[in-house]
PDB file of N, CA and C in Angstrom:
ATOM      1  N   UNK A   1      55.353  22.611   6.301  1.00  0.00           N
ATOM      2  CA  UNK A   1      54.769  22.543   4.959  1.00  0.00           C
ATOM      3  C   UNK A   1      55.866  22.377   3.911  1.00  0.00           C
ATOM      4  N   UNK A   2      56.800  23.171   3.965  1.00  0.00           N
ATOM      5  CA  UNK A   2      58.139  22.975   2.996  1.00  0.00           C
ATOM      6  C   UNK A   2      58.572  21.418   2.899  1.00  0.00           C
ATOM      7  N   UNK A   3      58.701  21.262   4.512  1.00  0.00           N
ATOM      8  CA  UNK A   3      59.277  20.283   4.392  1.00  0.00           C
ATOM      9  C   UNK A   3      58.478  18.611   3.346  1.00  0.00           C
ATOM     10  N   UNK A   4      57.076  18.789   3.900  1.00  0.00           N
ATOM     11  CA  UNK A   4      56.895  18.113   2.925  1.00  0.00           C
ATOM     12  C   UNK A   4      56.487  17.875   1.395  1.00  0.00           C
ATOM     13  N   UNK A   5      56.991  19.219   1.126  1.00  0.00           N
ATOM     14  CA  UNK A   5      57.203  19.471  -0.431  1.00  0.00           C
ATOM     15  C   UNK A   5      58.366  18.614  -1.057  1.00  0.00           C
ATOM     16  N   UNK A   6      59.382  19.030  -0.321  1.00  0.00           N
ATOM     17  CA  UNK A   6      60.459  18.586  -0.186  1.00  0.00           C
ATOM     18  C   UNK A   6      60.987  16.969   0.045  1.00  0.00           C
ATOM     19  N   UNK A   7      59.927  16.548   0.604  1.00  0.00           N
ATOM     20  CA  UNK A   7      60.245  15.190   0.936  1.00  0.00           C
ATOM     21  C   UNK A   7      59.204  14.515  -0.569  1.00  0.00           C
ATOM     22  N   UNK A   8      58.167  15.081  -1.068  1.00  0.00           N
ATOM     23  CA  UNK A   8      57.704  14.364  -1.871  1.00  0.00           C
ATOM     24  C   UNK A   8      58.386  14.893  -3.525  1.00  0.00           C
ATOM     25  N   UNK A   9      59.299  15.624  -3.109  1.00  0.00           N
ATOM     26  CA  UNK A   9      60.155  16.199  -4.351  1.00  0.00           C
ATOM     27  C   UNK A   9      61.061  14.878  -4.342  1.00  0.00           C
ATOM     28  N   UNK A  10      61.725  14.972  -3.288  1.00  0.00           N
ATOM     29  CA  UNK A  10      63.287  13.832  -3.428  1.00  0.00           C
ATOM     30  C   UNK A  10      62.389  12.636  -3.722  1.00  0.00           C
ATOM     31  N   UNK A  11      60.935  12.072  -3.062  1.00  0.00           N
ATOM     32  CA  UNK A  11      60.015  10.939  -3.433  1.00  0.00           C
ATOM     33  C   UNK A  11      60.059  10.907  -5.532  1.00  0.00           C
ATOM     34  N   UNK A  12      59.810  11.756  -5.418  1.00  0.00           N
ATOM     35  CA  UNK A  12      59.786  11.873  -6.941  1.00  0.00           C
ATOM     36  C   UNK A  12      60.921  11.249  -7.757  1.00  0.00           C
ATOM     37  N   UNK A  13      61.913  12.280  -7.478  1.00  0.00           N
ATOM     38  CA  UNK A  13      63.274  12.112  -8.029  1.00  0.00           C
ATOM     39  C   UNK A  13      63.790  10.403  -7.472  1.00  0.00           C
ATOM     40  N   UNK A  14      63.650   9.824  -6.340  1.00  0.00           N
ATOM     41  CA  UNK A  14      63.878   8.414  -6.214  1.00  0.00           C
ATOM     42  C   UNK A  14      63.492   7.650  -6.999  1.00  0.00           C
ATOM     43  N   UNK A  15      61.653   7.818  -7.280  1.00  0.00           N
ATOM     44  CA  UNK A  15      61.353   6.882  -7.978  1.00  0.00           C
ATOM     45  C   UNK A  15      62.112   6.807  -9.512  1.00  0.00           C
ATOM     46  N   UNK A  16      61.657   7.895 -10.012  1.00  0.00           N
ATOM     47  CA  UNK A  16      62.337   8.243 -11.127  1.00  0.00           C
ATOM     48  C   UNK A  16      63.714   8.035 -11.819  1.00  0.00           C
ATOM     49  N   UNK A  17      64.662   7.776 -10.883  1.00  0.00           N
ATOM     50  CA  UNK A  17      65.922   7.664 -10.814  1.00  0.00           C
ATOM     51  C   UNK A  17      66.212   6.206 -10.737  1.00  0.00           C
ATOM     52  N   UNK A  18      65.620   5.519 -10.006  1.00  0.00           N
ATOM     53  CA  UNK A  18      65.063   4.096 -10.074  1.00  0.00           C
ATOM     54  C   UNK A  18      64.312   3.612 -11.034  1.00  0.00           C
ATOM     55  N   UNK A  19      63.288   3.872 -11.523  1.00  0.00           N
ATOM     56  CA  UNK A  19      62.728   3.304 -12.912  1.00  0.00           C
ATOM     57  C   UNK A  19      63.607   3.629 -14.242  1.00  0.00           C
ATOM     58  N   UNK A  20      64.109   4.701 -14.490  1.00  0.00           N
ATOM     59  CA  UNK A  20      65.043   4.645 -15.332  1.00  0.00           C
ATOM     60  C   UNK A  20      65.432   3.889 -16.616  1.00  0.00           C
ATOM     61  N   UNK A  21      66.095   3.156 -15.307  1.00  0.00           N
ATOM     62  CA  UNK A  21      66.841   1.817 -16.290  1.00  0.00           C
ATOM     63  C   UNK A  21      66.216   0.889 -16.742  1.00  0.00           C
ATOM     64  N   UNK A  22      65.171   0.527 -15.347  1.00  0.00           N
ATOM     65  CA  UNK A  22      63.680  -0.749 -16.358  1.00  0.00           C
ATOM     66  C   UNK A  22      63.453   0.149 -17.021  1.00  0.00           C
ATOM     67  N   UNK A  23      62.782   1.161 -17.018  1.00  0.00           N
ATOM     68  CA  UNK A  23      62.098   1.901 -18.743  1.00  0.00           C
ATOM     69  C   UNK A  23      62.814   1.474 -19.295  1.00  0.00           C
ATOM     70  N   UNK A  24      64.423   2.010 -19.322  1.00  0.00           N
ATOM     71  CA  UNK A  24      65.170   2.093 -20.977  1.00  0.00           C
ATOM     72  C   UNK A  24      65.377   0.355 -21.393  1.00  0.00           C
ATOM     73  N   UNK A  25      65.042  -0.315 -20.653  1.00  0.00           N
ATOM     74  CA  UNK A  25      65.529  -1.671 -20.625  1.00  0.00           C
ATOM     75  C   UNK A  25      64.279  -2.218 -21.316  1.00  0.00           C
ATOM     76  N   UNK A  26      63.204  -1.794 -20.973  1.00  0.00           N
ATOM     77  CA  UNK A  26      61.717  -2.238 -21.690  1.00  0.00           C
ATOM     78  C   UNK A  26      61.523  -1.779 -23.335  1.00  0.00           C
ATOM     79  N   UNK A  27      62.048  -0.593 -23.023  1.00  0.00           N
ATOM     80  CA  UNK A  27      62.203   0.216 -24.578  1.00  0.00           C
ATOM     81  C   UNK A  27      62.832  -0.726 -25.567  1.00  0.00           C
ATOM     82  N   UNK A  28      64.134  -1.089 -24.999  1.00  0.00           N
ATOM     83  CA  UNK A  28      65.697  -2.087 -25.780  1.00  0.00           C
ATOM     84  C   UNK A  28      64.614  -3.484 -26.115  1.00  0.00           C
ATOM     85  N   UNK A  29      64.102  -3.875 -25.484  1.00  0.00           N
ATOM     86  CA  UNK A  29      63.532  -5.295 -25.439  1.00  0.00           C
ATOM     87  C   UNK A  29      62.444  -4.913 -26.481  1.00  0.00           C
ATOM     88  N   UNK A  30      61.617  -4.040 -26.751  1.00  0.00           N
ATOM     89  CA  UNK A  30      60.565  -3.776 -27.679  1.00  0.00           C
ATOM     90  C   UNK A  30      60.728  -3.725 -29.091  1.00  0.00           C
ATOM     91  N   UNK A  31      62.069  -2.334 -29.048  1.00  0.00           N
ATOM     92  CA  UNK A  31      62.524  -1.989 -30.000  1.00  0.00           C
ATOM     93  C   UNK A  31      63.261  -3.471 -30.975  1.00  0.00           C
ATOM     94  N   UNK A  32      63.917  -4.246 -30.381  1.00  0.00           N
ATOM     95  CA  UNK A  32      64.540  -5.839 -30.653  1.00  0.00           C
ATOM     96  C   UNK A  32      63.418  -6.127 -31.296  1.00  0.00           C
ATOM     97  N   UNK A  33      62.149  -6.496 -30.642  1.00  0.00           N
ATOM     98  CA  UNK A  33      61.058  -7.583 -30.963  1.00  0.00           C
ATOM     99  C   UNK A  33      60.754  -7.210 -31.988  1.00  0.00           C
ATOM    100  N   UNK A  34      60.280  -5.078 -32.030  1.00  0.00           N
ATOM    101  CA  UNK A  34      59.809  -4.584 -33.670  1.00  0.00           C
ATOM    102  C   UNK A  34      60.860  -4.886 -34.663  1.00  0.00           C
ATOM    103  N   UNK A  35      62.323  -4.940 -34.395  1.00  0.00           N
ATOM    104  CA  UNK A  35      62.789  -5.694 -35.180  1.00  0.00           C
ATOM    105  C   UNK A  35      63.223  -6.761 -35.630  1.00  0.00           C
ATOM    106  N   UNK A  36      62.976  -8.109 -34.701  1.00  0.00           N
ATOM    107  CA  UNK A  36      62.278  -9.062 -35.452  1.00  0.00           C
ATOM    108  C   UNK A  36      61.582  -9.920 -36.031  1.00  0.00           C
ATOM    109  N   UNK A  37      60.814  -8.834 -35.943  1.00  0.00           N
ATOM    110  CA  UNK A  37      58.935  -9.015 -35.964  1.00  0.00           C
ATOM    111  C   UNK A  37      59.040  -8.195 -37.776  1.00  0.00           C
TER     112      UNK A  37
END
């Protein structure tokens, strides 16, 4: 049972750790457009 706490914990933290950078990268690209829009 731990263990798959554990495995859908580090699941978590992968994805997360991986989307990251597209988020902040989607944010940069938005934030640009509201400004020059």
């Amino acid at each position: 049972m731990s263990s798959a706490i554990c495995f859908v914990s580090s699941a978590i933290c992968f994805v997360s750790s991986a989307f990251s950078p597209f988020l902040f990268f989607i944010v940069h690209i938005y934030n640009v457009n509201k400004m020059i829009i």
